[in-house]
C-alpha atoms as a PDB file:
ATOM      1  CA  UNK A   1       0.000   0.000   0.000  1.00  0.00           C
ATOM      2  CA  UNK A   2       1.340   3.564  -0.977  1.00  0.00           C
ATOM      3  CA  UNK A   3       2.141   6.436   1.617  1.00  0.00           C
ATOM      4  CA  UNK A   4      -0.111   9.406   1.003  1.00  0.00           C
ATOM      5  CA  UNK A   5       1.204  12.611   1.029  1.00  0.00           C
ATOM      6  CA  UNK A   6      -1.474  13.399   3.574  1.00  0.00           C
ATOM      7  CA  UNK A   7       0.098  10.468   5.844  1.00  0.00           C
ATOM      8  CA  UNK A   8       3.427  12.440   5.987  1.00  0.00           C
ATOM      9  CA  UNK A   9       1.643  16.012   6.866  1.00  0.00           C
ATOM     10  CA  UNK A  10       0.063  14.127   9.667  1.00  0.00           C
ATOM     11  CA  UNK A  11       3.583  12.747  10.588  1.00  0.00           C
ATOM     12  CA  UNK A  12       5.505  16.216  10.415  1.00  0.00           C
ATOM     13  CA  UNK A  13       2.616  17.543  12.435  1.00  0.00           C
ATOM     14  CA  UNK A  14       2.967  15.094  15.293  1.00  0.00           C
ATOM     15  CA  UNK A  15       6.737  15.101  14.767  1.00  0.00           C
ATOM     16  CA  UNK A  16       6.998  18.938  15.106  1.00  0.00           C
ATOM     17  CA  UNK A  17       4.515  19.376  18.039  1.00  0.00           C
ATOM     18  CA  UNK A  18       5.785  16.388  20.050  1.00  0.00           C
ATOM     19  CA  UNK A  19       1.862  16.123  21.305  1.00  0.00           C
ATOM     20  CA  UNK A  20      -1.125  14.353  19.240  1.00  0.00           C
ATOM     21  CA  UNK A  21      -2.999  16.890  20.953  1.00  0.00           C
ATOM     22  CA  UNK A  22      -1.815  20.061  20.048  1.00  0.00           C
ATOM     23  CA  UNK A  23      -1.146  18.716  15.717  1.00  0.00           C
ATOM     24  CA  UNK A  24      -4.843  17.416  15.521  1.00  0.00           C
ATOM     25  CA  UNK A  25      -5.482  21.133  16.578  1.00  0.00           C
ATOM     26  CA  UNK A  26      -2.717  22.252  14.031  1.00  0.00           C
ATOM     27  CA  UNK A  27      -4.161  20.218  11.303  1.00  0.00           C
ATOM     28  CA  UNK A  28      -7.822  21.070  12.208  1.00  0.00           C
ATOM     29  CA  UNK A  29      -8.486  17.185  12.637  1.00  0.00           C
ATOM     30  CA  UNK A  30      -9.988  15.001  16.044  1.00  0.00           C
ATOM     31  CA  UNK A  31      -6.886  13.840  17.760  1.00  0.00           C
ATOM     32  CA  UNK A  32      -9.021   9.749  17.360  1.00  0.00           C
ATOM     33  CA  UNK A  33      -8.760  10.416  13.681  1.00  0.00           C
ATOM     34  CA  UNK A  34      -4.815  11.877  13.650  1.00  0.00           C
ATOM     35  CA  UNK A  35      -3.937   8.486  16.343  1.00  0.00           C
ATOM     36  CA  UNK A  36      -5.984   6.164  13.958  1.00  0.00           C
ATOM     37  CA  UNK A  37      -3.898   7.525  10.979  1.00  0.00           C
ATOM     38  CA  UNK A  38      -0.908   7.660  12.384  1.00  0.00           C
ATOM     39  CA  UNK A  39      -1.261   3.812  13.293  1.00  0.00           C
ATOM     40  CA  UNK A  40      -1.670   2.982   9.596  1.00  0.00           C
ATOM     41  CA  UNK A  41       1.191   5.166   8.324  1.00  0.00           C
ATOM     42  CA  UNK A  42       3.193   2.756  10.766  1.00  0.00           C
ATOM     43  CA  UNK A  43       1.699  -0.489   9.687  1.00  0.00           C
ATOM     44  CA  UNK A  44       2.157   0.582   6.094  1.00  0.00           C
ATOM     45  CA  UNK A  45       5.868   1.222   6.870  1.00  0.00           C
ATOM     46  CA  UNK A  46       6.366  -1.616   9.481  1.00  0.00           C
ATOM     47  CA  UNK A  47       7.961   0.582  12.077  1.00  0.00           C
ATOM     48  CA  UNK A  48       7.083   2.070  14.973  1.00  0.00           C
ATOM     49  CA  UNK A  49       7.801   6.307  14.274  1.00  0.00           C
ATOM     50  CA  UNK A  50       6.907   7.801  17.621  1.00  0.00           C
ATOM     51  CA  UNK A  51       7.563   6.084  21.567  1.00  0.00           C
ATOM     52  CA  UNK A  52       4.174   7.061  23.061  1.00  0.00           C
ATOM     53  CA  UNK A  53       3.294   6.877  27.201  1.00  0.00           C
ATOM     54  CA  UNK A  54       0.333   9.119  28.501  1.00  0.00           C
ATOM     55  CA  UNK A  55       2.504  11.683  28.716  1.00  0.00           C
ATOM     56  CA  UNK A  56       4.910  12.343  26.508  1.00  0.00           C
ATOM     57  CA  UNK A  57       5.708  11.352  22.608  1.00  0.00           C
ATOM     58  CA  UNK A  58       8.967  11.231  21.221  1.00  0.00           C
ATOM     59  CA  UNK A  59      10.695  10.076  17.713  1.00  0.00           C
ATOM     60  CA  UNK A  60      12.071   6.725  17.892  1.00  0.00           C
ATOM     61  CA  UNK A  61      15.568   6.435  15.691  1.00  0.00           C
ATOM     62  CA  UNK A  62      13.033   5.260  12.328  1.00  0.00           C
ATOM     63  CA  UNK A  63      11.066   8.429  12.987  1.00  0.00           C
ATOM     64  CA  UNK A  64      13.914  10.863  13.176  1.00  0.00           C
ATOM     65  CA  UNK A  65      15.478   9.196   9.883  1.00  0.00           C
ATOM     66  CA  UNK A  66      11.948  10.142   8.286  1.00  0.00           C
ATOM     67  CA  UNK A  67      11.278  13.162   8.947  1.00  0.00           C
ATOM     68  CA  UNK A  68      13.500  15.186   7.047  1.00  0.00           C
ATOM     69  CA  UNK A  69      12.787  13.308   3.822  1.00  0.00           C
ATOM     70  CA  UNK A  70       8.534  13.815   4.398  1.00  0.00           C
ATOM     71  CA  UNK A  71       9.514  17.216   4.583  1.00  0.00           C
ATOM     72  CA  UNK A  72      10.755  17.087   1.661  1.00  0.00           C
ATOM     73  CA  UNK A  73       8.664  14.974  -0.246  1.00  0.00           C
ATOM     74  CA  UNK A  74       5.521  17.456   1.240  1.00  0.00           C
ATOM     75  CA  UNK A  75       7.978  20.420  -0.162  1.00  0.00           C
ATOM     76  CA  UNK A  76       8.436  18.399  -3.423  1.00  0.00           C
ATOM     77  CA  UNK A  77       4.222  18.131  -3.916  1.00  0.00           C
ATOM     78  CA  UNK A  78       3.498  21.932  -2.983  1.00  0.00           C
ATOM     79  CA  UNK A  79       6.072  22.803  -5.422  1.00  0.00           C
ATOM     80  CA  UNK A  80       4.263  20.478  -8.183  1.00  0.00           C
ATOM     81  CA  UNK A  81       1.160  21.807  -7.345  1.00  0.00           C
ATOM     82  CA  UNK A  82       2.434  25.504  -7.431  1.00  0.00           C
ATOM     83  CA  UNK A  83       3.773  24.103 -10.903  1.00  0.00           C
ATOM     84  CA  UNK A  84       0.247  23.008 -11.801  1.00  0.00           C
ATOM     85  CA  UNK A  85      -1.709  25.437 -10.450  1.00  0.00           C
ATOM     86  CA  UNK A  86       0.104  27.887 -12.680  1.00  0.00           C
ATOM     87  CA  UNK A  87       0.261  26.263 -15.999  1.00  0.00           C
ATOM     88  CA  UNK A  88      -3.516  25.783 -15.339  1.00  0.00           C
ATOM     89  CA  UNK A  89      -4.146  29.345 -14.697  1.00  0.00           C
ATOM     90  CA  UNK A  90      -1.328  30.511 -17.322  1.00  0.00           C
ATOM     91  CA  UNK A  91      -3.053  28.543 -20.302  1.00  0.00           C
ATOM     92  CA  UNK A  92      -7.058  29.251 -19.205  1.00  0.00           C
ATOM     93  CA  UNK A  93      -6.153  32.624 -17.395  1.00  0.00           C
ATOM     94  CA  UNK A  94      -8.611  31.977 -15.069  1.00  0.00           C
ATOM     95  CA  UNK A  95      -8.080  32.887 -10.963  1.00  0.00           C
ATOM     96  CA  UNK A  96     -10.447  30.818  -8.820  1.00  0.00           C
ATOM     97  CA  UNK A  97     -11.692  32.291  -5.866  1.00  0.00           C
ATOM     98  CA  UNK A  98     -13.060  30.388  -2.849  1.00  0.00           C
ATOM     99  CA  UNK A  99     -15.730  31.339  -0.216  1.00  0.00           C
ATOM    100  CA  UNK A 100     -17.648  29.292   2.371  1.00  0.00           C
ATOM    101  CA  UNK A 101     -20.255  32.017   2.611  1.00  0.00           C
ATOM    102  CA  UNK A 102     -21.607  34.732   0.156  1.00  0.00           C
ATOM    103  CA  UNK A 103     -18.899  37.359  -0.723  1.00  0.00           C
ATOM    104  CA  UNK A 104     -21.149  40.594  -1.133  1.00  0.00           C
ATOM    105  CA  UNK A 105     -19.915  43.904   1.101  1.00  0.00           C
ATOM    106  CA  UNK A 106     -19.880  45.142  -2.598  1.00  0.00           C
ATOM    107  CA  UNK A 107     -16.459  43.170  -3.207  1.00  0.00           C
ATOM    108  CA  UNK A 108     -17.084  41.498  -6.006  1.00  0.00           C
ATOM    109  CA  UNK A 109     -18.147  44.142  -9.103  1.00  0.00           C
ATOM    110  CA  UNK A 110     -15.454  46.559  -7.878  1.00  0.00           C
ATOM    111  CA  UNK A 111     -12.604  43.925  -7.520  1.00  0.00           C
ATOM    112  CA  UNK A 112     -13.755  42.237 -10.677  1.00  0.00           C
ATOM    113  CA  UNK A 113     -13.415  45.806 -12.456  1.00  0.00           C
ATOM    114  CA  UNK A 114      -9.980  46.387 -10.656  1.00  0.00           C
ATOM    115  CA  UNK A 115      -8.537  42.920 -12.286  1.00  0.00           C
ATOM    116  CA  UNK A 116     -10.281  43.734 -15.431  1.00  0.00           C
ATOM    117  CA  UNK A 117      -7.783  46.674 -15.221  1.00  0.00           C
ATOM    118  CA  UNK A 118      -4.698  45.321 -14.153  1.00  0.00           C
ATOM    119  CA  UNK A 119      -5.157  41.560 -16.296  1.00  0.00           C
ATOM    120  CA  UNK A 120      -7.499  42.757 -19.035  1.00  0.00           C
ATOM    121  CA  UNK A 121      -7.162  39.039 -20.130  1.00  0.00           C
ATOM    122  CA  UNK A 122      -8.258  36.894 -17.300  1.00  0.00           C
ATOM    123  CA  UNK A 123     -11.056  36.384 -15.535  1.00  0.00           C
ATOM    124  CA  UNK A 124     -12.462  35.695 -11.956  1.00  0.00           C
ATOM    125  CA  UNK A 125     -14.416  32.466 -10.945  1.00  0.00           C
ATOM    126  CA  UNK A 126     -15.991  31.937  -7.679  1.00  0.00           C
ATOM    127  CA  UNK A 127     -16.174  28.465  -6.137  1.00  0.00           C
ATOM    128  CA  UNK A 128     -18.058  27.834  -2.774  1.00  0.00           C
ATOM    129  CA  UNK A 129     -16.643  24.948  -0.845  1.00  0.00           C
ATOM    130  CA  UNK A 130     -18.360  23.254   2.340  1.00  0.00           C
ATOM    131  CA  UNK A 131     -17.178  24.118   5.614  1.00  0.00           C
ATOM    132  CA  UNK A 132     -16.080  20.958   6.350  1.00  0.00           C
ATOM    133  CA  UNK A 133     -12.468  22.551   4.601  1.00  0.00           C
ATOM    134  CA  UNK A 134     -11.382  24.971   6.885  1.00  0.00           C
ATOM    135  CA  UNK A 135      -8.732  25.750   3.908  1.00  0.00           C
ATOM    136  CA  UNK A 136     -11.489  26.706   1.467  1.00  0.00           C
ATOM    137  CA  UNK A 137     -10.309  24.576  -0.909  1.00  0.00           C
ATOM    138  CA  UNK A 138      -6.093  26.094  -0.923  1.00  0.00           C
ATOM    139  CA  UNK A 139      -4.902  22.767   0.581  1.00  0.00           C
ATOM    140  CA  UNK A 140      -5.946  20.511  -2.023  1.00  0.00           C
ATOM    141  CA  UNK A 141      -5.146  23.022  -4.905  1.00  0.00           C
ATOM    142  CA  UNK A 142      -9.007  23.716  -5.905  1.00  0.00           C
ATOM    143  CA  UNK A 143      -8.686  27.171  -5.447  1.00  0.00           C
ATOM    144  CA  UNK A 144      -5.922  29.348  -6.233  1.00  0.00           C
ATOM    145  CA  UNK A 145      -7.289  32.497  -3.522  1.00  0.00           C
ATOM    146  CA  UNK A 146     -10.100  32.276  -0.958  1.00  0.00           C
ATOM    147  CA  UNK A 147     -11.992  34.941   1.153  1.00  0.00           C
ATOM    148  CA  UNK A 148     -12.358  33.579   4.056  1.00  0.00           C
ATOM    149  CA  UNK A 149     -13.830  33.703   7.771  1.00  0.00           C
ATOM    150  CA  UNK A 150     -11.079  33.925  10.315  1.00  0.00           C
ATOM    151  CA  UNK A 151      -9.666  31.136  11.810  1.00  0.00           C
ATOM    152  CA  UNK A 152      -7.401  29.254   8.858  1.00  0.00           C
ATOM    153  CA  UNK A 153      -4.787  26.801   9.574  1.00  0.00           C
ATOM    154  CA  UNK A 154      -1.577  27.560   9.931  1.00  0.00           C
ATOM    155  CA  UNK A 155       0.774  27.788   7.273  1.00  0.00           C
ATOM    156  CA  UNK A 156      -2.214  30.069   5.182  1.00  0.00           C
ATOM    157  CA  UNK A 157      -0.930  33.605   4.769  1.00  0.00           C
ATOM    158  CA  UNK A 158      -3.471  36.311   5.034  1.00  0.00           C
ATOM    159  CA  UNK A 159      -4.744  39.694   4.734  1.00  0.00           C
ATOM    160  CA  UNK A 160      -7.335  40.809   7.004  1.00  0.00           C
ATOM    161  CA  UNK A 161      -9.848  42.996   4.826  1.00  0.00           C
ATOM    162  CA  UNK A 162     -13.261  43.993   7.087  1.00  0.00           C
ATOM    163  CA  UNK A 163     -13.757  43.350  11.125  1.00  0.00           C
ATOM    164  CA  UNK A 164     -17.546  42.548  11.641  1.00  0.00           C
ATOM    165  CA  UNK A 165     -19.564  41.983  14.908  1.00  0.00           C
ATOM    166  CA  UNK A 166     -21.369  38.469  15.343  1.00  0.00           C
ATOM    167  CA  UNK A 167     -24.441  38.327  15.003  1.00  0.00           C
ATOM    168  CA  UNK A 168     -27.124  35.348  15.914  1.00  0.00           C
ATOM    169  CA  UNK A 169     -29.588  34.046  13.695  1.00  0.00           C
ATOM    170  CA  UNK A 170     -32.968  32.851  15.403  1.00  0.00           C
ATOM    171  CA  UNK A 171     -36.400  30.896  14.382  1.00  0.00           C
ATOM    172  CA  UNK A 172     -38.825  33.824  13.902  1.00  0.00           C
ATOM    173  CA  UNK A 173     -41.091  33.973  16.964  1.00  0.00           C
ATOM    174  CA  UNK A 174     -38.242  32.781  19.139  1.00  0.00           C
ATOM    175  CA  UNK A 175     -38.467  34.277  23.150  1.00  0.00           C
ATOM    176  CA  UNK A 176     -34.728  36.656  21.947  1.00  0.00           C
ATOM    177  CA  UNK A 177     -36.263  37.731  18.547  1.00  0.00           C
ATOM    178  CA  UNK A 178     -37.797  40.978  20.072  1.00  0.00           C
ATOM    179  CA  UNK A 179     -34.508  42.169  21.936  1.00  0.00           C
ATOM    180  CA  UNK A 180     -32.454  44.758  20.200  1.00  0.00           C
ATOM    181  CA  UNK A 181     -29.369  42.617  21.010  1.00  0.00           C
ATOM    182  CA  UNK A 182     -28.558  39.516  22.666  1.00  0.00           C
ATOM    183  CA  UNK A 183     -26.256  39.104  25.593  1.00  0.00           C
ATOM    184  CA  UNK A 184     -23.880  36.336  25.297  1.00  0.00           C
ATOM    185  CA  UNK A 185     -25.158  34.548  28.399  1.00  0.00           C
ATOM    186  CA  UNK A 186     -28.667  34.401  27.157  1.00  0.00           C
ATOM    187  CA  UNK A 187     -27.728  32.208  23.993  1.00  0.00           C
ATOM    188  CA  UNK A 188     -26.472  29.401  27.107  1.00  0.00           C
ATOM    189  CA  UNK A 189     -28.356  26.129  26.899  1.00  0.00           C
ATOM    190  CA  UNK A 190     -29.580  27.144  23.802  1.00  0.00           C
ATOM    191  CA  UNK A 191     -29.834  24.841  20.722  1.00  0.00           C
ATOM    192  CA  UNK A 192     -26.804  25.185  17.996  1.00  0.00           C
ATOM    193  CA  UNK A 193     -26.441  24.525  14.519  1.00  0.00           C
ATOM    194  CA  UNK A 194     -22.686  24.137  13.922  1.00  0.00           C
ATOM    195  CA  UNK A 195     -20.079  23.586  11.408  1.00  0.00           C
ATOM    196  CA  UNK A 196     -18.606  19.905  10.850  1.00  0.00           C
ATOM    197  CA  UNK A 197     -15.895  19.114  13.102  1.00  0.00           C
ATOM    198  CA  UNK A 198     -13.423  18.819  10.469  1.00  0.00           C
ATOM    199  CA  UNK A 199     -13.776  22.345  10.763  1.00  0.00           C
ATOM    200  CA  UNK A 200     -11.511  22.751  13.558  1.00  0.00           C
ATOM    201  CA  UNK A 201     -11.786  26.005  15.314  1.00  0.00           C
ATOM    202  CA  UNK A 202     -13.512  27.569  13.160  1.00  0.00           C
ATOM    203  CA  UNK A 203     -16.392  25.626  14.494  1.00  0.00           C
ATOM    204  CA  UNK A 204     -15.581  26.758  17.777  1.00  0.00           C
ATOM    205  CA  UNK A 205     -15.450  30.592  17.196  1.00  0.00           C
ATOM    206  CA  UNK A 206     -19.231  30.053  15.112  1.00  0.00           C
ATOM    207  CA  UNK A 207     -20.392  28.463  18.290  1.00  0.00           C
ATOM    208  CA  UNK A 208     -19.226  31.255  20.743  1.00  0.00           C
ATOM    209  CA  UNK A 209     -17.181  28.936  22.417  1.00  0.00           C
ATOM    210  CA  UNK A 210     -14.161  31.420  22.000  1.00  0.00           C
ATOM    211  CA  UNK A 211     -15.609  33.501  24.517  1.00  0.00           C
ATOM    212  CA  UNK A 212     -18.488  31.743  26.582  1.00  0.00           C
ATOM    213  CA  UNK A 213     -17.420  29.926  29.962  1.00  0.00           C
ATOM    214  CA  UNK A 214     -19.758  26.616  28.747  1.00  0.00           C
ATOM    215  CA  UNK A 215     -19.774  24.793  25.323  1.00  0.00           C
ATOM    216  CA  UNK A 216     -22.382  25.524  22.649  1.00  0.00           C
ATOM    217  CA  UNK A 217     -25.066  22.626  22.655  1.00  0.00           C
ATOM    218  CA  UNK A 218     -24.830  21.708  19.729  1.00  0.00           C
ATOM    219  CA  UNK A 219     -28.605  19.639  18.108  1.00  0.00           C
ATOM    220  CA  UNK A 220     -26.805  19.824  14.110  1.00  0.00           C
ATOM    221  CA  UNK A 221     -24.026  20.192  11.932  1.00  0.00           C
ATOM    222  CA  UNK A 222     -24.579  21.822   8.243  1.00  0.00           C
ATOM    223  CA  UNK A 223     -22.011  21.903   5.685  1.00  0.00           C
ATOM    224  CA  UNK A 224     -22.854  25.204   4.087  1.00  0.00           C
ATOM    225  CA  UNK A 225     -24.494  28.623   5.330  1.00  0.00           C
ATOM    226  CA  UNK A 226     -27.468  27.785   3.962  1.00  0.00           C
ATOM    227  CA  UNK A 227     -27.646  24.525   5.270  1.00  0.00           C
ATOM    228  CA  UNK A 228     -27.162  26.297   8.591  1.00  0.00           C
ATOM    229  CA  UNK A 229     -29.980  29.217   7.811  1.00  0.00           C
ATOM    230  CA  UNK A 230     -32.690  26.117   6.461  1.00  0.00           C
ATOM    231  CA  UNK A 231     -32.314  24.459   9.981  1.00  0.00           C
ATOM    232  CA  UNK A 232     -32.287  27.873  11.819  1.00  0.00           C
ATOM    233  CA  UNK A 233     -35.578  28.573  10.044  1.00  0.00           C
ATOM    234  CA  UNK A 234     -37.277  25.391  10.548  1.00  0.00           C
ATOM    235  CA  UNK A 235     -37.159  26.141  14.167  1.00  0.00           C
ATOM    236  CA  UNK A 236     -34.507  23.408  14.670  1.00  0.00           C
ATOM    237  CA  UNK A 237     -31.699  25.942  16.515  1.00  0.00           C
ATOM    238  CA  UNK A 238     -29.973  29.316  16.547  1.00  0.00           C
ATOM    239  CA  UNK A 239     -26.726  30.065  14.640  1.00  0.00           C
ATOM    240  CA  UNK A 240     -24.137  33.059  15.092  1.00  0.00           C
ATOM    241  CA  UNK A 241     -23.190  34.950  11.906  1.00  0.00           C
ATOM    242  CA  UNK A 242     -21.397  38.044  11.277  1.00  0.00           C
ATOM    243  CA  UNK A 243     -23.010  40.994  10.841  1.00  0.00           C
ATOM    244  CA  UNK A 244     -22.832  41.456   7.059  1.00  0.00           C
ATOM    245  CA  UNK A 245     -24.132  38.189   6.275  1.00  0.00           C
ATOM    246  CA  UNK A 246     -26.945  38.689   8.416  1.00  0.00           C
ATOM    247  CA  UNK A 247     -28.318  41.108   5.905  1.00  0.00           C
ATOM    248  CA  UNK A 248     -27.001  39.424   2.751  1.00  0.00           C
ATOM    249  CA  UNK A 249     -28.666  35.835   4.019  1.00  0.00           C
ATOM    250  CA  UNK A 250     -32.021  37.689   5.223  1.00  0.00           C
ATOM    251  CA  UNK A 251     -35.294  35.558   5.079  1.00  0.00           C
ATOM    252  CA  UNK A 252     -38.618  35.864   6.307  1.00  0.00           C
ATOM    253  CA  UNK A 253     -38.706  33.129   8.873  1.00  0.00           C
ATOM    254  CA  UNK A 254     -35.222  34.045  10.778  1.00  0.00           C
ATOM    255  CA  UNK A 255     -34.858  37.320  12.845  1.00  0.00           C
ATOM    256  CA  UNK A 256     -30.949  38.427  13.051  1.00  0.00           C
ATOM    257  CA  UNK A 257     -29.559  40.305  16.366  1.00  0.00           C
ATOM    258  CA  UNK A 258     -26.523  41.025  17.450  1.00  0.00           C
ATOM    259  CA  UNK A 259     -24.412  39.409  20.299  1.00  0.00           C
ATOM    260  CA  UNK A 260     -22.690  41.551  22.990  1.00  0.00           C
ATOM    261  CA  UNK A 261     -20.024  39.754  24.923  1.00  0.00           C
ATOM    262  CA  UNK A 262     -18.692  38.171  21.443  1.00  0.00           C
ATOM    263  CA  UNK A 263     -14.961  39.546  19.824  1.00  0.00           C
ATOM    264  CA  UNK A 264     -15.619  40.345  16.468  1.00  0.00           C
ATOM    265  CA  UNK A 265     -15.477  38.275  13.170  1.00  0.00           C
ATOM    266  CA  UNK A 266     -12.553  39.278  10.743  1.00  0.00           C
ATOM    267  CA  UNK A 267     -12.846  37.940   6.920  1.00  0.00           C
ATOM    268  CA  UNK A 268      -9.885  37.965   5.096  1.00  0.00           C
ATOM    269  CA  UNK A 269      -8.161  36.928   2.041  1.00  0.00           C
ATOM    270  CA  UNK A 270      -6.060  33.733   2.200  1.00  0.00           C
ATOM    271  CA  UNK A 271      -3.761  32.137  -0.391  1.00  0.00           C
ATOM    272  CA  UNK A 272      -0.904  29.433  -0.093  1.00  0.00           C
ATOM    273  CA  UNK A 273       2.583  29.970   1.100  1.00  0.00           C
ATOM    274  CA  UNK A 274       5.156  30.774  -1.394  1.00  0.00           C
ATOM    275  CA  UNK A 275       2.331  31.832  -3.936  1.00  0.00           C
ATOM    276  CA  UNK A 276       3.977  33.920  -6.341  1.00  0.00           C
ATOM    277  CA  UNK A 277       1.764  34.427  -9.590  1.00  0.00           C
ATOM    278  CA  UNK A 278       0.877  38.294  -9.937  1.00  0.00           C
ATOM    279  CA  UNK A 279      -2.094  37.474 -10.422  1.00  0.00           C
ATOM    280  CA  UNK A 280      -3.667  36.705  -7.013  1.00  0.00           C
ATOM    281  CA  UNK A 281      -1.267  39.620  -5.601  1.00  0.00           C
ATOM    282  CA  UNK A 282      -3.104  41.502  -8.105  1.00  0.00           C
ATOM    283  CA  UNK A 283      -6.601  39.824  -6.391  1.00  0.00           C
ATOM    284  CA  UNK A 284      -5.216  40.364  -2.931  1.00  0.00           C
ATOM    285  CA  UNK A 285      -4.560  44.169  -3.316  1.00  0.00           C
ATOM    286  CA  UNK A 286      -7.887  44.598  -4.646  1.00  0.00           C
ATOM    287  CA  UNK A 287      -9.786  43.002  -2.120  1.00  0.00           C
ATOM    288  CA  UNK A 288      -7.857  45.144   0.178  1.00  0.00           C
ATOM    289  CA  UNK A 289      -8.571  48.379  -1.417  1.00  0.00           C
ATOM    290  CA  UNK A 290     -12.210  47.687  -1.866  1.00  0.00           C
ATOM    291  CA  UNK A 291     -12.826  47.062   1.273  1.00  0.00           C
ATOM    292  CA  UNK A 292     -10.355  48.091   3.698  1.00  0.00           C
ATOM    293  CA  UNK A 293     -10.605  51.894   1.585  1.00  0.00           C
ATOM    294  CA  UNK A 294     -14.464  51.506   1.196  1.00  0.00           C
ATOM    295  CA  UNK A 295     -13.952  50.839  -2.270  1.00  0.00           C
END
């Protein structure tokens, strides 16, 4: 059976951190799923790569010899994806842009007329992807840019481009729907629809969990906003959003209101490390400008 390159991100991870723990929360995985992997990996190479007790993990001598070569074999991949991803774009000039939730704030006729300016000959296509990728589609090469809800793994570079307040979306009639805002610690005990937990902590920070002393119950998971918004509206839970998408996602049977107690959402533009292709700086500047400047 053949390594995955996937395999040997999981083993860097682990390998880096010293702590199953803290590279599941690196690699925005559950630390069963990063164990169970990092089992096969070993089974696959017949060797043990990490001494493990319940409280430490260390390289044995077969893990040390390896990790310097999965770095660079991962190094080896990004580069032949980089090498990909801009042939691709080169040949079709054609930037795709990922988003979990709907763009709007304006962003997209004014940046589209800002490339149309600086790359008269390419063009701009938008891709959602579910929000069980916290990478919006960058790690697996789908996307060459993505605006994006803050957090994104590590390793992502990014430009912050609007700070927005959460917001919570409730069932119309619901007992907080008549308040002008909604104290943190009256959204306790209430019923959450969340992000998958491949999401990572970016599942956590849409459940207030950043900031509230007791974890989000959590009744239902949805893969996309509008997943989330149907089973807000069928009376099935609540849901935080940020305050833009609160009026871009409006609808007759949710009432939007927002949260005091929460830190602010921040969405941003995120692209790969080591990108290099002028045209997503081009895409990054103008995002900035559009936004950051008011346009």
């Amino acid at each position: 059976m053949d390594v995955h390159v996937r395999d040997l991100r999981y083993f860097v991870a682990v390998a880096e951190e010293l702590s199953f723990t803290k590279a599941a929360v690196r690699l925005f995985i559950a630390q069963p799923s990063l164990s169970k992997q990092i089992r096969r990996l070993e089974t696959v190479l017949r060797v043990a790569l990490f001494d493990r007790d319940h409280r430490t993990v260390a390289l044995t001598a077969a893990g040390a010899a390896l990790l310097p070569q999965a770095r660079q074999v991962i190094g080896q991949w990004e580069a032949a994806q980089r090498a990909l991803a801009d042939a691709a774009a080169a040949e079709r000039r054609t930037l795709t842009v990922g988003f979990h939730t709907r763009i709007g704030r304006g962003l997209l006729p004014r940046v589209t007329a800002a490339m149309a300016t600086a790359l008269p000959q390419w063009r701009l296509l938008f891709r959602q992807i579910a929000w069980s990728d916290p990478t919006v589609g960058l790690d697996s090469g789908e996307v060459d840019v993505a605006v994006a809800w803050l957090p994104v793994p590590e390793g992502f570079p990014r430009k912050v481009v609007a700070t927005e307040d959460r917001w919570v979306a409730l069932p119309a009639g619901h007992r907080l729907a008549t308040r002008e805002a909604v104290p943190l610690s009256e959204l306790a005990g209430e019923p959450f629809i969340a992000l998958p937990r491949s999401a990572g902590p970016l599942r956590e920070f849409w459940l207030g969990n950043d900031r509230s002393p007791a974890p989000a119950r959590v009744v239902a998971e949805a893969e996309t906003a509008e997943e989330s918004l149907e089973a807000v509206g069928s009376g099935l839970g609540v849901a935080l959003l940020s305050a833009g998408n609160a009026q871009i996602y409006q609808r007759d049977d949710i009432v939007c209101r927002p949260v005091t107690g929460l830190a602010p959402a921040e969405l941003a533009v995120v692209w790969r490390a080591g990108e290099e292709r002028h045209a997503v700086r081009v895409f990054v500047e103008a995002c900035e400008r559009c936004l950051c400047d008011g346009g």
